[in-house]
Protein backbone atom coordinates (compact mmCIF):
# COMPACT_ATOMS: atom_id res chain seq x y z
CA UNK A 1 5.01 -3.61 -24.03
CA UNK A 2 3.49 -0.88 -21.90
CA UNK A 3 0.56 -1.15 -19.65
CA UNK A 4 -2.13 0.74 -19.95
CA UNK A 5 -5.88 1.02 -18.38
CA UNK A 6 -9.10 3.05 -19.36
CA UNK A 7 -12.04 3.61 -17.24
CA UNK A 8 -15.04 4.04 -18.68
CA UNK A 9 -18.35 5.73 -17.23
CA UNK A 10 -21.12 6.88 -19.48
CA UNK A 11 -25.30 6.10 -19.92
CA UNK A 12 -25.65 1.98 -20.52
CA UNK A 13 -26.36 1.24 -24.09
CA UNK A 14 -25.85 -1.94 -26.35
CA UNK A 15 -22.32 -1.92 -27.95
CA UNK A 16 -20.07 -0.53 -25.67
CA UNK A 17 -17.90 -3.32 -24.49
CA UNK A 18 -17.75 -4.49 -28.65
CA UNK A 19 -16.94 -1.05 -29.61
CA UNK A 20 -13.90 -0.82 -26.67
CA UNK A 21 -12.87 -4.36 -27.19
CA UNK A 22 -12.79 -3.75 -31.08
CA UNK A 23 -10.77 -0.44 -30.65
CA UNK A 24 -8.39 -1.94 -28.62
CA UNK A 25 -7.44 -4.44 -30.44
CA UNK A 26 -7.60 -2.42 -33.99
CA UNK A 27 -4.46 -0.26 -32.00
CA UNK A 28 -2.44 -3.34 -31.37
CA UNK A 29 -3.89 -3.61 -27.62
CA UNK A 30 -3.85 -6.83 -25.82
CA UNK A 31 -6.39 -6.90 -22.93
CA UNK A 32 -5.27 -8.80 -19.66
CA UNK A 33 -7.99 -8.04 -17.23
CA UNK A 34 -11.35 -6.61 -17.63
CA UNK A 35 -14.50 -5.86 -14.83
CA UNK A 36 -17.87 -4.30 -16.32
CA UNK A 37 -21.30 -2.86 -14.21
CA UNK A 38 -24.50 -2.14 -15.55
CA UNK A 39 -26.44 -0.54 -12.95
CA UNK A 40 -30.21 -0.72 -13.68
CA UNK A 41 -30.95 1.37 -11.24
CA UNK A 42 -29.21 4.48 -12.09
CA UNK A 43 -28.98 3.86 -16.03
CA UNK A 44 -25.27 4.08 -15.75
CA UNK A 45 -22.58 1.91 -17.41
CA UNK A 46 -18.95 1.27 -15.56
CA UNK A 47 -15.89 -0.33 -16.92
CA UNK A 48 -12.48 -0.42 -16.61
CA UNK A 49 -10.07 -2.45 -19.12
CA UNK A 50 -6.47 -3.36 -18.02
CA UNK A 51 -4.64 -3.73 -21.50
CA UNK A 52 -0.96 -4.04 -23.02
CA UNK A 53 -0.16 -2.29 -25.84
CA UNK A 54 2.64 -2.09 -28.48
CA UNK A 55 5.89 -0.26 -27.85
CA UNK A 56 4.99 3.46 -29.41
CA UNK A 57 1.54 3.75 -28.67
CA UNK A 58 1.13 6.79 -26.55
CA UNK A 59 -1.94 7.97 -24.15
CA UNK A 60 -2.42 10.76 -26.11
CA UNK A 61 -2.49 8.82 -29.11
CA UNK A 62 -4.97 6.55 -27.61
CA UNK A 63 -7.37 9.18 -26.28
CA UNK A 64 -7.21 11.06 -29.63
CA UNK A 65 -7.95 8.29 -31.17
CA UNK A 66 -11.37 7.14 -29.05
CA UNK A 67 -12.81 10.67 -29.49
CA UNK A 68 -15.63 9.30 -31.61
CA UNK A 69 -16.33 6.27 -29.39
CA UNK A 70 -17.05 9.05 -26.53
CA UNK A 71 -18.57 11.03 -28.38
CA UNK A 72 -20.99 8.23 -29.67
CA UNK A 73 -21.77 6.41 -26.36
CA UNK A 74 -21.60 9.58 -24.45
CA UNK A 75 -18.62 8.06 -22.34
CA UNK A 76 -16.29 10.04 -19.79
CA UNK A 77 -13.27 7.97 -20.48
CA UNK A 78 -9.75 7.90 -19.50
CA UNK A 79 -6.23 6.16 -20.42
CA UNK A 80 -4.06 5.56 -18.07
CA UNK A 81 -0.57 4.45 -17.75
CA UNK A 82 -0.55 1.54 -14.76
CA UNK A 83 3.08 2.23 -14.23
CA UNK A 84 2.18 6.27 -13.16
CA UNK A 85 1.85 6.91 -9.27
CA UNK A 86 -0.26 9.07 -8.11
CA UNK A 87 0.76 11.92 -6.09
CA UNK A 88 -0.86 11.95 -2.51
CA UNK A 89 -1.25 14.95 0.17
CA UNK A 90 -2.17 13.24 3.65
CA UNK A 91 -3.34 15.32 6.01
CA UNK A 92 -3.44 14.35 10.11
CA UNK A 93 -4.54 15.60 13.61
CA UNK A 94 -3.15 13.70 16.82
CA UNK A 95 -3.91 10.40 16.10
CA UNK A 96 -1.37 8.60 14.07
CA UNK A 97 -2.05 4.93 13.63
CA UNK A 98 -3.27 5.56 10.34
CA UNK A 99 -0.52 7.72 9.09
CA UNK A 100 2.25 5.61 10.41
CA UNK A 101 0.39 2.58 8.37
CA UNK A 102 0.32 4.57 5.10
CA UNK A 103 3.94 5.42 5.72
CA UNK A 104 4.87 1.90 6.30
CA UNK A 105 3.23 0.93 2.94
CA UNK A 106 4.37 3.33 1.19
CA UNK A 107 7.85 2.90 2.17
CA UNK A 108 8.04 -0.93 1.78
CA UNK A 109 6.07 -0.57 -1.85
CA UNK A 110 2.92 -2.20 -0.86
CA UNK A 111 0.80 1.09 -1.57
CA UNK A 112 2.04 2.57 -4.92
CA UNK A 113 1.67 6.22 -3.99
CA UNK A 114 3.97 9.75 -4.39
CA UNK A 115 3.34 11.03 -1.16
CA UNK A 116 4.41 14.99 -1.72
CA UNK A 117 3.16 16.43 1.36
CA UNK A 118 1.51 15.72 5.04
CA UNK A 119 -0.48 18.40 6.17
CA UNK A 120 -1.47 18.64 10.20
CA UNK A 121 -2.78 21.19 12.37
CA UNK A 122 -0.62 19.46 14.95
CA UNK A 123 3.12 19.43 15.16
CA UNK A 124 3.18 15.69 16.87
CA UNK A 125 4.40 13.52 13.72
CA UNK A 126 6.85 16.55 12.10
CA UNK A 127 9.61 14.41 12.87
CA UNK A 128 8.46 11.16 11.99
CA UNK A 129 7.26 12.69 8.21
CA UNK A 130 10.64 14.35 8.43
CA UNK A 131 12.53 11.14 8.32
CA UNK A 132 10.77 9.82 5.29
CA UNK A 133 12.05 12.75 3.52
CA UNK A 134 8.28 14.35 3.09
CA UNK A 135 7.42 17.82 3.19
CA UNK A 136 5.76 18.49 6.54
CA UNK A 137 3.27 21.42 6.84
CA UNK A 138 1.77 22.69 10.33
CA UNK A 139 -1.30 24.69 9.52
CA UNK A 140 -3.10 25.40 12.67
CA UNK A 141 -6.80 25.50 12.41
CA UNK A 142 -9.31 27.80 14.73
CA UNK A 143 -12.90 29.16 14.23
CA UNK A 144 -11.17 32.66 13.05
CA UNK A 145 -8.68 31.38 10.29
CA UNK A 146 -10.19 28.54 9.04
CA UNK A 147 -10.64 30.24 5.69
CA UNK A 148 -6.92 30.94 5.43
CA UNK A 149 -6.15 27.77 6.49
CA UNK A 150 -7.57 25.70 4.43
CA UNK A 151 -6.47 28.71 1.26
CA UNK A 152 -3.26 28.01 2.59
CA UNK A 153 -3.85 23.64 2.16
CA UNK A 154 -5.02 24.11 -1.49
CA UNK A 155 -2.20 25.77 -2.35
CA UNK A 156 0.24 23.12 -1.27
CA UNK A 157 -2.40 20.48 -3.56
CA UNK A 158 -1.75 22.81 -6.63
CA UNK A 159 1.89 23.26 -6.05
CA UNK A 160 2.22 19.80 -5.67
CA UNK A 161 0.21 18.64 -8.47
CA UNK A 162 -1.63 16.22 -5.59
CA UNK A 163 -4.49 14.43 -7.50
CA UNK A 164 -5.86 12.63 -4.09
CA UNK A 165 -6.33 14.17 -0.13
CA UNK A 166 -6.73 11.41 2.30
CA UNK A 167 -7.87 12.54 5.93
CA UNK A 168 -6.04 9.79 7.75
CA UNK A 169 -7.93 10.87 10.87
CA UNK A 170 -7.66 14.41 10.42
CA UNK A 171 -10.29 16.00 12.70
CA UNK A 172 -11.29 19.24 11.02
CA UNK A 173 -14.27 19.64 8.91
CA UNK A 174 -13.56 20.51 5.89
CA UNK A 175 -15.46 23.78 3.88
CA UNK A 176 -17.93 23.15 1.72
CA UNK A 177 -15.95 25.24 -0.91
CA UNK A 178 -12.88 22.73 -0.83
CA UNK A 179 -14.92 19.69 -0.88
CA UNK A 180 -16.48 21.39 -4.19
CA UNK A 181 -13.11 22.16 -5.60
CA UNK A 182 -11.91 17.93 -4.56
CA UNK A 183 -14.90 16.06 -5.20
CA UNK A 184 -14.26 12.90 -6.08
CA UNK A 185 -10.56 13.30 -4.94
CA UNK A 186 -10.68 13.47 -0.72
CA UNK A 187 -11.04 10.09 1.12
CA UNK A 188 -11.46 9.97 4.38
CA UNK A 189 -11.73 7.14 7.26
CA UNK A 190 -13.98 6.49 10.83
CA UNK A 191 -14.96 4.24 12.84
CA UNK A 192 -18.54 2.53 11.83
CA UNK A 193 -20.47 2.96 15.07
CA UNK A 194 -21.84 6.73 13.28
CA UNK A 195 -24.66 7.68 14.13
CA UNK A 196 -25.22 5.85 17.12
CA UNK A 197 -22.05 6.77 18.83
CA UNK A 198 -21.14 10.35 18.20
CA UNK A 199 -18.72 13.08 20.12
CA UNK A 200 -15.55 12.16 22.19
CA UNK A 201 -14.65 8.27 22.90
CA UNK A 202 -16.90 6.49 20.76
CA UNK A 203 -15.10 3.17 21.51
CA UNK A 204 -16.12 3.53 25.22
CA UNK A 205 -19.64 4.52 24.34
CA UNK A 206 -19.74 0.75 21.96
CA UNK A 207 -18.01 -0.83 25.23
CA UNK A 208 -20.78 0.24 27.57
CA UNK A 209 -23.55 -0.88 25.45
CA UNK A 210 -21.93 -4.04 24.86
CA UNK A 211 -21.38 -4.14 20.57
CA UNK A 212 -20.02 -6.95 19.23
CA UNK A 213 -18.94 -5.62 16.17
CA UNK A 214 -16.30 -3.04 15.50
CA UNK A 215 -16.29 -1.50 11.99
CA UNK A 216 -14.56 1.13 10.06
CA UNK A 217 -15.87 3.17 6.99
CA UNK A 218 -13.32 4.98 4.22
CA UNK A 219 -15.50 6.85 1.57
CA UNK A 220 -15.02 9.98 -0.75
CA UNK A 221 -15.76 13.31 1.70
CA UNK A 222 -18.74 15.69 0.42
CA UNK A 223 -20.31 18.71 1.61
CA UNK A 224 -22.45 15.98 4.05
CA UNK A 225 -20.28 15.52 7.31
CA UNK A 226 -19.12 11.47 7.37
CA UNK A 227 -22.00 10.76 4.81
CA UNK A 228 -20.13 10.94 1.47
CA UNK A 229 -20.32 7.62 -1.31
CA UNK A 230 -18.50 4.66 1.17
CA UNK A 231 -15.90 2.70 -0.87
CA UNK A 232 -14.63 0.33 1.39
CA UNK A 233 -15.74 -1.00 4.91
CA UNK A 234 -14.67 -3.54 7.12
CA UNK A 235 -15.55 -5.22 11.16
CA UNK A 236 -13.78 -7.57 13.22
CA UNK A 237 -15.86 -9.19 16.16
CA UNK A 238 -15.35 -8.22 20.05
CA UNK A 239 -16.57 -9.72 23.17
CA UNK A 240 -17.58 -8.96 26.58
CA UNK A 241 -14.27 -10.06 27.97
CA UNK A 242 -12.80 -7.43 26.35
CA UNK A 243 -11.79 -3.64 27.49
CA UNK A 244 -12.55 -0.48 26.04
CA UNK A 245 -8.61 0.10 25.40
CA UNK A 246 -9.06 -3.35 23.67
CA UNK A 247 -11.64 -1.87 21.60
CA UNK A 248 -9.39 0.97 20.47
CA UNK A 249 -6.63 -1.13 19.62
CA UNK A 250 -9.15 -3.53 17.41
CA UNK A 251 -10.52 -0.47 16.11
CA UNK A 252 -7.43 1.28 15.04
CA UNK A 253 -6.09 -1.88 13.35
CA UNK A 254 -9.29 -2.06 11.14
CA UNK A 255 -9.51 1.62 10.49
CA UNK A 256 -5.39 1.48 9.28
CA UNK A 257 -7.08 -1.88 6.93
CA UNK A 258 -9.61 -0.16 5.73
CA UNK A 259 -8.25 3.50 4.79
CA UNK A 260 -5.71 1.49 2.92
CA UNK A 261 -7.60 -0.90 0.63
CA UNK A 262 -10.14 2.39 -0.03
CA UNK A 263 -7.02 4.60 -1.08
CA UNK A 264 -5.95 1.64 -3.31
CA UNK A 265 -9.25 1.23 -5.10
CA UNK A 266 -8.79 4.90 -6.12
CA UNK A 267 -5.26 5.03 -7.06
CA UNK A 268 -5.80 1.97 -9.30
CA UNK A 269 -8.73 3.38 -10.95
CA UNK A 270 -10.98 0.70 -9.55
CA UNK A 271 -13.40 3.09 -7.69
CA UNK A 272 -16.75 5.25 -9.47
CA UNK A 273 -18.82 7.58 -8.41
CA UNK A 274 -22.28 6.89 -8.98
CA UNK A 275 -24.45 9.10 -7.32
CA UNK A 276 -24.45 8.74 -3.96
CA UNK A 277 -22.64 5.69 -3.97
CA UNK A 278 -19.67 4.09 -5.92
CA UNK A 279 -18.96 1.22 -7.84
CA UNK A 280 -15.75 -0.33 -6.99
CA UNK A 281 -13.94 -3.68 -8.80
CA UNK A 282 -12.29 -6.18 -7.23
CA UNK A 283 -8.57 -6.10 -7.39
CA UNK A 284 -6.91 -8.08 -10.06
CA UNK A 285 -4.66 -10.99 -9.25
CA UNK A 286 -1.45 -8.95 -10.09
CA UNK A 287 -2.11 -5.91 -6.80
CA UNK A 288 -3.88 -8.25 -4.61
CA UNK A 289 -0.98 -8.93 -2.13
CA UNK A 290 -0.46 -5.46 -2.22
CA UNK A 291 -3.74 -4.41 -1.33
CA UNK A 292 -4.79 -6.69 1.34
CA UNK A 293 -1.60 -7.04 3.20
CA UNK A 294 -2.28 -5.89 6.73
């Protein structure tokens, strides 16, 4: 038996889930998990259906045959095969506790990725990607060649095939041409304390004015600087007895949490765009150690 999922997105309407459910199982499909959203406020429908299905049934087959269901319900559907990994570009500046943590998963098996390439504008973790037997690519970024730069960044994501960027604290601003060209497919992670604490050292700035919560905030990157649709978010609590360097140890442990869970949600198909926010379902049973370990 193989193990397939479809996501579903498309205008809400009676007879959706009857008309999946009834598909499904007229192909010899055996769903194991299923999580549905019917937003009333946007008029949108989300769904996404975990399923076996019988040795010989291909995705193509399956997509061919769902056509009219689409067509009828006006749904933007996909199969996909939950044994496929994703491939992954990551892309880093100087601070590394969040690539080192997406290295560690990746290499023990807890985040089910193909990373193909890390991309910095810094040579500071070359030999650490190195070692992990990654392509490393040092693209230096100015004012003058950004243009090139980034021209030179897509074309690693085509050659690669990448289907996701994550920003795991890279600290360039992106063009509003490439987040275009990747919407939907660039995650990125910061701390939560935006827009109150803004510029250099934002943990010392929360430190001075005495927060109590420290927070971090992974969501899909859009032409709008750190304001794109948030997909996962965490905090942990601080106190007055503790130092600023204590608040960016916290904060760096949260921010490594949080960039991971978010890049899961996407790679499992769990994650929607809906307007300017997303709709994301809670892992099932079977990827939850996975996903939260930390």
């Amino acid at each position: 038996m193989t193990k397939y999922c479809l996501t579903v997105a498309c205008p809400a309407q009676r007879g959706i889930v009857a008309a999946i459910a009834t598909y499904l199982a007229e192909h010899g499909c055996n769903i194991t998990d299923s999580a549905q959203f019917d937003d009333a406020e946007t008029g949108r429908f989300f769904m996404r259906v975990s399923f076996t299905a019988e040795t010989g049934s291909t995705l193509a087959a399956l997509d061919k045959g769902f056509a009219p269901i689409a067509q009828q319900f006006g749904i933007d559907g996909r199969f996909h095969d939950e044994a496929g990994k994703m491939k992954v570009v990551l892309m880093v500046s100087r601070f590394g506790h969040c690539l080192n943590d997406l290295l560690y998963r990746w290499r023990i098996g807890a985040l089910p990725i193909d990373i193909v390439a890390v991309i910095s504008n810094h040579m500071d973790y070359q030999k650490v990607v190195v070692n992990h037997d990654i392509p490393f690519h040092c693209i230096k970024v100015t004012k003058e060649n950004k243009p090139e730069a980034e021209a030179r960044q897509m074309q690693i994501v085509r050659e690669t095939g990448a289907e996701l960027i994550v920003l795991a604290r890279y600290m360039q601003v992106l063009s509003d041409e490439m987040c275009r060209e990747m919407s939907g497919r660039i995650i990125n992670i910061h701390h939560s304390f935006l827009p109150s604490f803004k510029g250099a050292n934002p943990y010392k700035q929360a430190f001075e004015r005495g927060v109590k919560l420290i927070g971090a905030t992974s969501h899909y990157v859009t032409a709008d600087l750190d304001e794109g649709p948030i997909i996962e978010q965490d905090t942990i609590r601080v106190t007055h007895a503790q130092s600023p360097d204590d608040y960016v140890s916290l904060g760096r442990d949260v921010e490594s949490q949080v960039l991971a869970r978010a890049i899961h949600a996407h790679i499992r198909r769990r994650s929607f765009l809906n307007g300017n926010k997303t709709v994301v379902f809670p892992a099932s049973p079977g990827s939850y150690v996975s996903e939260r370990m930390g």
